[in-house]
N, C-alpha and C. Protein backbone atom coordinates (compact mmCIF):
# COMPACT_ATOMS: atom_id res chain seq x y z
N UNK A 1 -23.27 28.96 -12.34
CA UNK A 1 -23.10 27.52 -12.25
C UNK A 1 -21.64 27.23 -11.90
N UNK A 2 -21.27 26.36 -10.52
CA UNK A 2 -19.97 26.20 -10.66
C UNK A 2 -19.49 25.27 -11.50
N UNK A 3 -18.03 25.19 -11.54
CA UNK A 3 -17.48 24.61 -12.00
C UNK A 3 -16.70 22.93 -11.29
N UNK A 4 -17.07 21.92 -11.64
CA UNK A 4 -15.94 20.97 -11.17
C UNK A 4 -15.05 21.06 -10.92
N UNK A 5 -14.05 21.19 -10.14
CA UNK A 5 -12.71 21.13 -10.21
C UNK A 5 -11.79 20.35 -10.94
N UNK A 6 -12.71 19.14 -10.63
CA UNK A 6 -11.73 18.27 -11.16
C UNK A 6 -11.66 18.17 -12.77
N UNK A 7 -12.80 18.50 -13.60
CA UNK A 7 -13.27 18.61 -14.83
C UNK A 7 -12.51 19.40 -15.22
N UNK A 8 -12.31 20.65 -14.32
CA UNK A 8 -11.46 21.46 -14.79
C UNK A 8 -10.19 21.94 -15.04
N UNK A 9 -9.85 20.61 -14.43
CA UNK A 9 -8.17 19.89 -14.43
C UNK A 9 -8.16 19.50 -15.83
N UNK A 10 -8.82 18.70 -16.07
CA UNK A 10 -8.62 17.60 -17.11
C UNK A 10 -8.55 18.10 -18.75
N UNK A 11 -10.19 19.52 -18.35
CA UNK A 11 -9.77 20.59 -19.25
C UNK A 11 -8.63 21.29 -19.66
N UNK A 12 -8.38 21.71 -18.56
CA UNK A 12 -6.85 22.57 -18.20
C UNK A 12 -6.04 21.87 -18.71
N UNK A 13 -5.35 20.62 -18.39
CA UNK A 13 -4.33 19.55 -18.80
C UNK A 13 -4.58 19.50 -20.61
N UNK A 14 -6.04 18.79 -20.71
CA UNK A 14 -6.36 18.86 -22.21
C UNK A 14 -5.86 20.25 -22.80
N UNK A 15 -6.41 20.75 -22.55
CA UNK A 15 -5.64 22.12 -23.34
C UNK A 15 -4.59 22.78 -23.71
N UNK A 16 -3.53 22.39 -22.41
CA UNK A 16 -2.36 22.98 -23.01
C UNK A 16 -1.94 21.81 -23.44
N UNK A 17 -2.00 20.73 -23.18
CA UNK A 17 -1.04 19.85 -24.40
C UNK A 17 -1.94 19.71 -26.17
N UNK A 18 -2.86 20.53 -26.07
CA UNK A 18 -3.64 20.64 -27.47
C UNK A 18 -2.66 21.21 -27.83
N UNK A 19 -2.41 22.77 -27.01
CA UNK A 19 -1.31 23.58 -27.44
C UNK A 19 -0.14 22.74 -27.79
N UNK A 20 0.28 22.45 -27.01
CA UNK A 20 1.74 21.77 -27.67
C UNK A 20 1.79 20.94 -28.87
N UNK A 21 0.83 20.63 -29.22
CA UNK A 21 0.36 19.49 -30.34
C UNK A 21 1.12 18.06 -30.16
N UNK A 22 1.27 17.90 -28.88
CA UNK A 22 2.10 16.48 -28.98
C UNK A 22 1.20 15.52 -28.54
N UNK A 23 0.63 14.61 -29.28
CA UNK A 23 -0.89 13.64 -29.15
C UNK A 23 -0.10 12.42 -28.35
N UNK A 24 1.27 12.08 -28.31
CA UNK A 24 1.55 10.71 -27.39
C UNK A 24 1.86 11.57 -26.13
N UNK A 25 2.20 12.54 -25.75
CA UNK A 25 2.14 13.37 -24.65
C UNK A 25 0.91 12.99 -24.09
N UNK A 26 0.04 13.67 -24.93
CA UNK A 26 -1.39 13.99 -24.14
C UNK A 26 -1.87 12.57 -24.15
N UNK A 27 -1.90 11.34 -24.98
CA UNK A 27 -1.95 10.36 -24.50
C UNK A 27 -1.59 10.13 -23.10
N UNK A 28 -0.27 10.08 -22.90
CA UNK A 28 0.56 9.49 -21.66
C UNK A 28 -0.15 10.25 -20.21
N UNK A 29 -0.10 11.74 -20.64
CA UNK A 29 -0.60 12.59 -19.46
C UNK A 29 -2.24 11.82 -19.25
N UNK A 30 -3.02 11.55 -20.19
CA UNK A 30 -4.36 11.33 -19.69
C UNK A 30 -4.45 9.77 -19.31
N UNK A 31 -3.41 8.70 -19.60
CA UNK A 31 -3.57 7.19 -19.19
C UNK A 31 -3.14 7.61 -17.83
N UNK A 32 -2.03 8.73 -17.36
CA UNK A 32 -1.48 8.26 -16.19
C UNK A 32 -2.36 8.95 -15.45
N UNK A 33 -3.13 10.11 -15.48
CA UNK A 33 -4.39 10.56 -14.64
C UNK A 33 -5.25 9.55 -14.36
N UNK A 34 -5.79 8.61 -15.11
CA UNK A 34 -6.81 7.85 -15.18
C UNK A 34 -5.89 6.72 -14.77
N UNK A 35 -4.76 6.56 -14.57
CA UNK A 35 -4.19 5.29 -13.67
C UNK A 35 -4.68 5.80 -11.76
N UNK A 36 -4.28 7.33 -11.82
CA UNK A 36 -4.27 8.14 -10.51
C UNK A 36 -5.92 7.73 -9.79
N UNK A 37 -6.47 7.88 -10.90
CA UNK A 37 -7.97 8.01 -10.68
C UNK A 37 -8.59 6.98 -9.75
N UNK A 38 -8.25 5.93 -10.62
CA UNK A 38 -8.78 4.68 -10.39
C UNK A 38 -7.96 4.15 -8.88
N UNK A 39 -6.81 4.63 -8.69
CA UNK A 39 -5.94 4.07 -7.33
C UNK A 39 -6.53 4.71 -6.14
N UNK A 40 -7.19 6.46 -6.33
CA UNK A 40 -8.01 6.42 -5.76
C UNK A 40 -9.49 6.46 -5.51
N UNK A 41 -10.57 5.79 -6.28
CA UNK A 41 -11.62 5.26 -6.43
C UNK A 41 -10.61 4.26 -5.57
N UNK A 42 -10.63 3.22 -5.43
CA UNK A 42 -10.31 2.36 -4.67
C UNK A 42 -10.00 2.25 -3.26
N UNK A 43 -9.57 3.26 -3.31
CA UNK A 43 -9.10 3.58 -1.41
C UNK A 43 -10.71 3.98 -1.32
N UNK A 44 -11.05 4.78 -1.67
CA UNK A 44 -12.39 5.51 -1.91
C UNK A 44 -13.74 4.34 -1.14
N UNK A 45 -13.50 3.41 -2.16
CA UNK A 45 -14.56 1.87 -1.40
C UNK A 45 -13.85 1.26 -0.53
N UNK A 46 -12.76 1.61 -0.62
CA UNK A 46 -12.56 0.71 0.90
C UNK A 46 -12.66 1.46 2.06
N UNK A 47 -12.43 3.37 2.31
CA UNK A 47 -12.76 3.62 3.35
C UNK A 47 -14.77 3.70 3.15
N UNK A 48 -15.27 3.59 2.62
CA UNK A 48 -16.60 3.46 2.41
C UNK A 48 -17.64 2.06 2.86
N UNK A 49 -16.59 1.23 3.31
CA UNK A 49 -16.86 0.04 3.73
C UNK A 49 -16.77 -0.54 5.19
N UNK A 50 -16.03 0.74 6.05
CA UNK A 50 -15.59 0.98 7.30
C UNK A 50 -17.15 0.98 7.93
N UNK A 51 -17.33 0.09 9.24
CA UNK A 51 -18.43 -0.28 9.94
C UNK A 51 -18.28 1.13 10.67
N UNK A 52 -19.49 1.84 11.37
CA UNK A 52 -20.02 2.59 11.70
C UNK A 52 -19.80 2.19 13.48
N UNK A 53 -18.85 3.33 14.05
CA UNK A 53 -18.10 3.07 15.86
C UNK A 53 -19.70 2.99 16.65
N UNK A 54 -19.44 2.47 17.56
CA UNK A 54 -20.63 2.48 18.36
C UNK A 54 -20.98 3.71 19.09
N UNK A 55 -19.68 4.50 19.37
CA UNK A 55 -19.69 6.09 19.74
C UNK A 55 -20.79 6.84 19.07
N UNK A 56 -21.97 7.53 19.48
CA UNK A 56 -22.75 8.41 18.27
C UNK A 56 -21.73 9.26 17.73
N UNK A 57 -20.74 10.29 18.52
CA UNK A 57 -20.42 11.00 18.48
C UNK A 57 -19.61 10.67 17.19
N UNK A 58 -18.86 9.56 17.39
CA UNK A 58 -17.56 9.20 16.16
C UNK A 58 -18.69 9.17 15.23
N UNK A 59 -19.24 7.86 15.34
CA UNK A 59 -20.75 8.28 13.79
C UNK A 59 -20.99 9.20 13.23
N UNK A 60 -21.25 10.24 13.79
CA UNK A 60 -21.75 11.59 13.38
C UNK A 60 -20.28 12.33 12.54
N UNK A 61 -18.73 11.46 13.06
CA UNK A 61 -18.02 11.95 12.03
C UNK A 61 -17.59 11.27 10.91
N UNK A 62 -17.81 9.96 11.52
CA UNK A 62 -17.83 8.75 10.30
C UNK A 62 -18.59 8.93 9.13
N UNK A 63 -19.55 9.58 9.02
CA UNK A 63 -21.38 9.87 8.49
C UNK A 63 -20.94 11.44 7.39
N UNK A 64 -19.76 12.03 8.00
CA UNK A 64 -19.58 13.02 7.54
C UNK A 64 -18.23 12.90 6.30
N UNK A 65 -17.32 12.09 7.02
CA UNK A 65 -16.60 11.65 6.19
C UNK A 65 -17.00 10.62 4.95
N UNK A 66 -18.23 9.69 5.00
CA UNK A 66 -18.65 8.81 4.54
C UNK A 66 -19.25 10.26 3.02
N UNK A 67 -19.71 10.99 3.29
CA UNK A 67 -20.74 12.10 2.38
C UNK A 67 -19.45 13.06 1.67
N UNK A 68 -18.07 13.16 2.40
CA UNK A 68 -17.05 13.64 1.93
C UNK A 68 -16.88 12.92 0.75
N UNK A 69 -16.53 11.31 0.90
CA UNK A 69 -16.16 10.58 0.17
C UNK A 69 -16.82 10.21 -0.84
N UNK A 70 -18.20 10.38 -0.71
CA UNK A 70 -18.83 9.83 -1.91
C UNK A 70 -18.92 10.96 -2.72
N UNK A 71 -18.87 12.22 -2.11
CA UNK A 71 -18.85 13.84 -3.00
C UNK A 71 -17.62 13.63 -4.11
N UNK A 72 -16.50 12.97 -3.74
CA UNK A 72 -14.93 12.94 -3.98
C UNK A 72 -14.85 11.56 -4.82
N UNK A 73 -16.35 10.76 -5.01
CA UNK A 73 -16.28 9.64 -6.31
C UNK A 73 -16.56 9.88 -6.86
N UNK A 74 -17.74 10.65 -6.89
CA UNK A 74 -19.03 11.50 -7.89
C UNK A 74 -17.73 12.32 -9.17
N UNK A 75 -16.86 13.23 -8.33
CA UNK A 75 -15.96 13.82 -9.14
C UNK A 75 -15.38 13.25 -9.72
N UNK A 76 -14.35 12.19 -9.38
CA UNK A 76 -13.42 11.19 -9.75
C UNK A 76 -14.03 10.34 -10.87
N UNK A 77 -15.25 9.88 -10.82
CA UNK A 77 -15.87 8.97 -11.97
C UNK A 77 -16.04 10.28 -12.58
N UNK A 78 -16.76 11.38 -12.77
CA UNK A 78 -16.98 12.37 -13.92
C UNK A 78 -16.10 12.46 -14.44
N UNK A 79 -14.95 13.11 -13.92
CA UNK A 79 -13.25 13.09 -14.13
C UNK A 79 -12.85 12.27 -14.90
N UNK A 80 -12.67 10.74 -14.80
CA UNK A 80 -12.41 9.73 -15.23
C UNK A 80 -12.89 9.06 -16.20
N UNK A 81 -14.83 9.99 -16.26
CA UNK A 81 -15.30 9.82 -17.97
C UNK A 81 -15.10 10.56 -18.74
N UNK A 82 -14.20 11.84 -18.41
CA UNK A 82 -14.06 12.73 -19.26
C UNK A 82 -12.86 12.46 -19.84
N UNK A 83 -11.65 11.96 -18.80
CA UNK A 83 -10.70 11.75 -19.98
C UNK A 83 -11.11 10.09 -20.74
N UNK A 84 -11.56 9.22 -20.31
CA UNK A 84 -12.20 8.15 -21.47
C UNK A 84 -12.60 9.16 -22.46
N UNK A 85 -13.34 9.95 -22.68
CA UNK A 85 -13.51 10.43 -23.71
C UNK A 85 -12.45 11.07 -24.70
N UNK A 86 -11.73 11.91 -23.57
CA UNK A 86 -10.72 12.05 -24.58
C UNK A 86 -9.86 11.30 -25.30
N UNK A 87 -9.94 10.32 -24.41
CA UNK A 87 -8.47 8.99 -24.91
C UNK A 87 -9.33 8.28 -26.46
N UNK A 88 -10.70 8.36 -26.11
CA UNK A 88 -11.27 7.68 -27.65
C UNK A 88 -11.18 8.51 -28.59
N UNK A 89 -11.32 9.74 -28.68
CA UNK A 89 -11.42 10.59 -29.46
C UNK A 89 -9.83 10.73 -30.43
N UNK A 90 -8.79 10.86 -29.40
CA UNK A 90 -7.68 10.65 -29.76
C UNK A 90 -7.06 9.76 -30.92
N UNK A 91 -7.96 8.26 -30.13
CA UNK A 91 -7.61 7.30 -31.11
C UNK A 91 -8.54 6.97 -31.99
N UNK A 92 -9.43 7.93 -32.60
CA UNK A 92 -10.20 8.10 -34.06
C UNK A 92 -9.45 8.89 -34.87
């Protein structure tokens, strides 16, 4: 089974600042990922909103980039619920 990448950032990140034991660290590190996140989710719908060239040819790369991008939200929202999770957990 692979692995997310991006999940496996967030893991990765989570972990060594477990190690360090510094909880406003790992706070700061996971608000400012999830600031990153969201800036790009956003570019994300807006190139996702780009009308389709009348060229087939460009289509066919528009169509490809369009399946790039939504592969690259899918991650970003998983990503982005994983550190929500961590950030609640934190503050229990």
């Amino acid at each position: 089974m692979a692995t997310d990448p991006a999940l496996a950032r967030v893991h990765c990140l989570y972990s060594n600042i477990k190690l360090m034991g510094d909880k406003s660290l790992d706070r700061k590190q996971l608000e400012t990922r999830r600031a990153e996140i969201l800036e790009q989710l956003d570019r994300l719908e807006e190139d996702l909103r780009i009308e389709l060239d009348r060229d087939p040819e460009e289509q066919a790369i528009q169509v490809e980039q369009n399946e790039v991008s939504i592969t690259m939200e899918q991650s970003l929202r998983r990503e982005l619920a994983t550190i929500e999770e961590e950030l609640a957990a934190i503050a229990d």
